[in-house]
Protein backbone atom coordinates (compact mmCIF):
# COMPACT_ATOMS: atom_id res chain seq x y z
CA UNK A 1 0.00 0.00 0.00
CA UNK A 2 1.20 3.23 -0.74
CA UNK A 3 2.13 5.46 2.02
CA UNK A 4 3.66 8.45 0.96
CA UNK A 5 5.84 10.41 -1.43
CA UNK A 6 9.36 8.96 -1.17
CA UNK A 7 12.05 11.11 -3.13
CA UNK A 8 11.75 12.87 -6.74
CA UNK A 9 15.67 11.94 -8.93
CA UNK A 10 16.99 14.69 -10.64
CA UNK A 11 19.81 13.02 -13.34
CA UNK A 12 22.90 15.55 -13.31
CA UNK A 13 26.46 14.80 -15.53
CA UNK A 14 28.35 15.73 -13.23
CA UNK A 15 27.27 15.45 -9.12
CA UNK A 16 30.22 17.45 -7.78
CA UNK A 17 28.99 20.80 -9.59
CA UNK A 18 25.40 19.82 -9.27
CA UNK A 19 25.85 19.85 -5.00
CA UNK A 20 27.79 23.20 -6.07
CA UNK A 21 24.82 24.68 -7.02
CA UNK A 22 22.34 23.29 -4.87
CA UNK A 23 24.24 24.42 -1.68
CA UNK A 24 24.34 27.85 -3.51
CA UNK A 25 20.63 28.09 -3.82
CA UNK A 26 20.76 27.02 -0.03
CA UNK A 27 20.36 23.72 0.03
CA UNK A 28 21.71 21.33 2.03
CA UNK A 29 23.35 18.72 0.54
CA UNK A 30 24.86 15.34 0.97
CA UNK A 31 27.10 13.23 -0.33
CA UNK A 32 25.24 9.69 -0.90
CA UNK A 33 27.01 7.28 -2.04
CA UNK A 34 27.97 4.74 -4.83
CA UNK A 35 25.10 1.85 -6.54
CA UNK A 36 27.46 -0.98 -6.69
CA UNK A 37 26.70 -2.65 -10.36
CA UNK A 38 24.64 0.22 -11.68
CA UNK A 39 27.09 2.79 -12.64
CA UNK A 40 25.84 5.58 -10.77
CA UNK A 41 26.33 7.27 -7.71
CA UNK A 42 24.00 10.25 -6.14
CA UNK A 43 23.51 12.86 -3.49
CA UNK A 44 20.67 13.38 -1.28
CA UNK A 45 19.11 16.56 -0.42
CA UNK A 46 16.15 16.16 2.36
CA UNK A 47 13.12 17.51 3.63
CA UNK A 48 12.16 15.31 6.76
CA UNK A 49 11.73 11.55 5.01
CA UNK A 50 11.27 12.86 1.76
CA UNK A 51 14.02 14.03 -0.57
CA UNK A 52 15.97 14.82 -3.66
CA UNK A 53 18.32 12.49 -5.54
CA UNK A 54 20.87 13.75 -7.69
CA UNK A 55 21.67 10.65 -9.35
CA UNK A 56 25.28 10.84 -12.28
CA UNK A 57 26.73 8.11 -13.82
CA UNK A 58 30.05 7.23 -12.22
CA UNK A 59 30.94 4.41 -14.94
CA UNK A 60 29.34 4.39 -18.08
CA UNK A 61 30.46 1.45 -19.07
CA UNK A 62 29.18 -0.41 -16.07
CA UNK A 63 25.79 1.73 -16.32
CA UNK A 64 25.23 0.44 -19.88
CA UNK A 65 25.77 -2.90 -18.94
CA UNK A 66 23.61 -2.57 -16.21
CA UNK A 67 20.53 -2.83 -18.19
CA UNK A 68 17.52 -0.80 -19.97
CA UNK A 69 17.32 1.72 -16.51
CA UNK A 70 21.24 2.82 -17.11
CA UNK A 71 21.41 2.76 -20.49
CA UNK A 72 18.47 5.24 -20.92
CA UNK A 73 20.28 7.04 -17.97
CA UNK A 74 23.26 7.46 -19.69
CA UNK A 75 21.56 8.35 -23.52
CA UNK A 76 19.40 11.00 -21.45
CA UNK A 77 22.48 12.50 -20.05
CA UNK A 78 23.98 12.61 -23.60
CA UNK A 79 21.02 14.75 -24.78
CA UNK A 80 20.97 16.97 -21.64
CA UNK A 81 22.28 18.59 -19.00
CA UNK A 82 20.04 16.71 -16.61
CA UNK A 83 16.91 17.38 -15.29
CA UNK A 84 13.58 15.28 -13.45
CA UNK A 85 13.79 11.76 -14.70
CA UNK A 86 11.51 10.25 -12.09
CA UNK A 87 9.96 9.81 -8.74
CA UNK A 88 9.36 7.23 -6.16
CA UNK A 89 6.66 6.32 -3.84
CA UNK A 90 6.70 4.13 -0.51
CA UNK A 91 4.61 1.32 -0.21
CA UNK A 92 4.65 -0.60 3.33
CA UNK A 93 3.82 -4.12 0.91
CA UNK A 94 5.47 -3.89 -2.18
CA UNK A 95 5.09 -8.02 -3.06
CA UNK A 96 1.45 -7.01 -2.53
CA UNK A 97 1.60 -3.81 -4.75
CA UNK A 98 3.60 -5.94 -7.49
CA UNK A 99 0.55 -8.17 -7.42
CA UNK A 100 -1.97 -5.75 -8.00
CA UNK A 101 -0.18 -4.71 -10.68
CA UNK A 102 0.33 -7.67 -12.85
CA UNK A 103 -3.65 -8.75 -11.32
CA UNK A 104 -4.46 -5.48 -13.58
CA UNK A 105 -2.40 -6.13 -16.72
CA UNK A 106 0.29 -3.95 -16.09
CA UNK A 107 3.63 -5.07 -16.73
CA UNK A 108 6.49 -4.51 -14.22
CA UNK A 109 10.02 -5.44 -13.02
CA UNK A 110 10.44 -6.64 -9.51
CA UNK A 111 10.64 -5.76 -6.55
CA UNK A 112 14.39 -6.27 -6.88
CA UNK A 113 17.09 -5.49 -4.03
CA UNK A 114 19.12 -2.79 -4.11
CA UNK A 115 21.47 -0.98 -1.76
CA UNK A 116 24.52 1.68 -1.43
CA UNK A 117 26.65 2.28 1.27
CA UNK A 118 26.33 5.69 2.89
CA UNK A 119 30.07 7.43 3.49
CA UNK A 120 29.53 7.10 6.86
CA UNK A 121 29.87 3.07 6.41
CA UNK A 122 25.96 2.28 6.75
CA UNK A 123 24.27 0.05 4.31
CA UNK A 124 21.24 1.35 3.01
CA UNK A 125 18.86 -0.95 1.12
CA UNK A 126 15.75 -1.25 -0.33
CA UNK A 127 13.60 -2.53 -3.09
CA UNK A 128 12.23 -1.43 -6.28
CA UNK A 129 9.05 -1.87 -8.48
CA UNK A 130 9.37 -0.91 -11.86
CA UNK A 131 6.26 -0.34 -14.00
CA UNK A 132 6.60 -0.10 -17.45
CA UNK A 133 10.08 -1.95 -16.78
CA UNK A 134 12.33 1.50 -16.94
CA UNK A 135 11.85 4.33 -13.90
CA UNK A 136 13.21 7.21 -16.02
CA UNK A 137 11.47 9.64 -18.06
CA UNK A 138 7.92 7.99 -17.44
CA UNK A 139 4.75 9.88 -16.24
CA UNK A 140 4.03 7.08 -13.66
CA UNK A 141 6.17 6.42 -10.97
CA UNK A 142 8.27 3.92 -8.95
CA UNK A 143 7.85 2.52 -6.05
CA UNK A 144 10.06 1.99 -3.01
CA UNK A 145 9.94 -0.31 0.25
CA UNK A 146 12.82 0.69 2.89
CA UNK A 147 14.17 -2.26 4.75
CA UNK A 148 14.56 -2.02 8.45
């Protein structure tokens, strides 16, 4: 069930000068950390639970491989500067949600694992479901379950 906004990603080529000009427009921003096998790597600015991701591709090559989700991360960032690619919301039953999807006709990927360490050492993780298969530059969004 869905339980809130989660966290809007804003795709940026390069995350250093993005955080630049975020803390500029008085932000505050933080470092986030690398997704190991993706390619990418992002900064989080937040706003209680909710947030914004600036999300750059630290290895192309590894974010192409990665799949249809980095490679249309990558080809957007070829085109632009960056800009809103997508947006997540929490569910508190995402195996449940993923079933009401498919129940409909809808076709998704997942929930799938994912997780980054945060440069203070924690693991972070979560999972994902993906409708429509790619969570960038869609009108829908994603959604997100935190693990404990």
């Amino acid at each position: 069930m869905i339980t809130r906004f989660d966290h809007a990603v804003i795709a940026v080529r390069d995350l250093d000068t993005a955080m630049a000009r975020f803390r500029e427009l008085g932000f505050e921003v933080h470092p986030g950390g690398r997704h190991t096998g993706l390619g990418t790597y992002n900064a989080i600015i937040r706003f209680g639970l909710d947030y914004l991701e600036l999300l750059s591709v630290a290895d192309r090559e590894e974010a192409i491989a990665s799949g249809p989700s980095g490679r249309a991360l990558v080809e957007f960032l070829d085109r632009r500067e960056g800009g809103l690619v997508g947006y997540a919301l929490a569910t508190s039953d995402i195996e449940a949600d993923a079933q009401r999807l498919r129940q409909t006709g809808l076709e998704a990927v997942g929930p799938f694992p994912m997780e980054r360490l945060r440069p203070d050492g924690r693991l972070l993780s979560w999972r994902l479901l993906v409708p429509g298969g790619v969570p960038w530059l869609r009108p829908w969004p994603f959604l997100i379950q935190w693990d404990a």
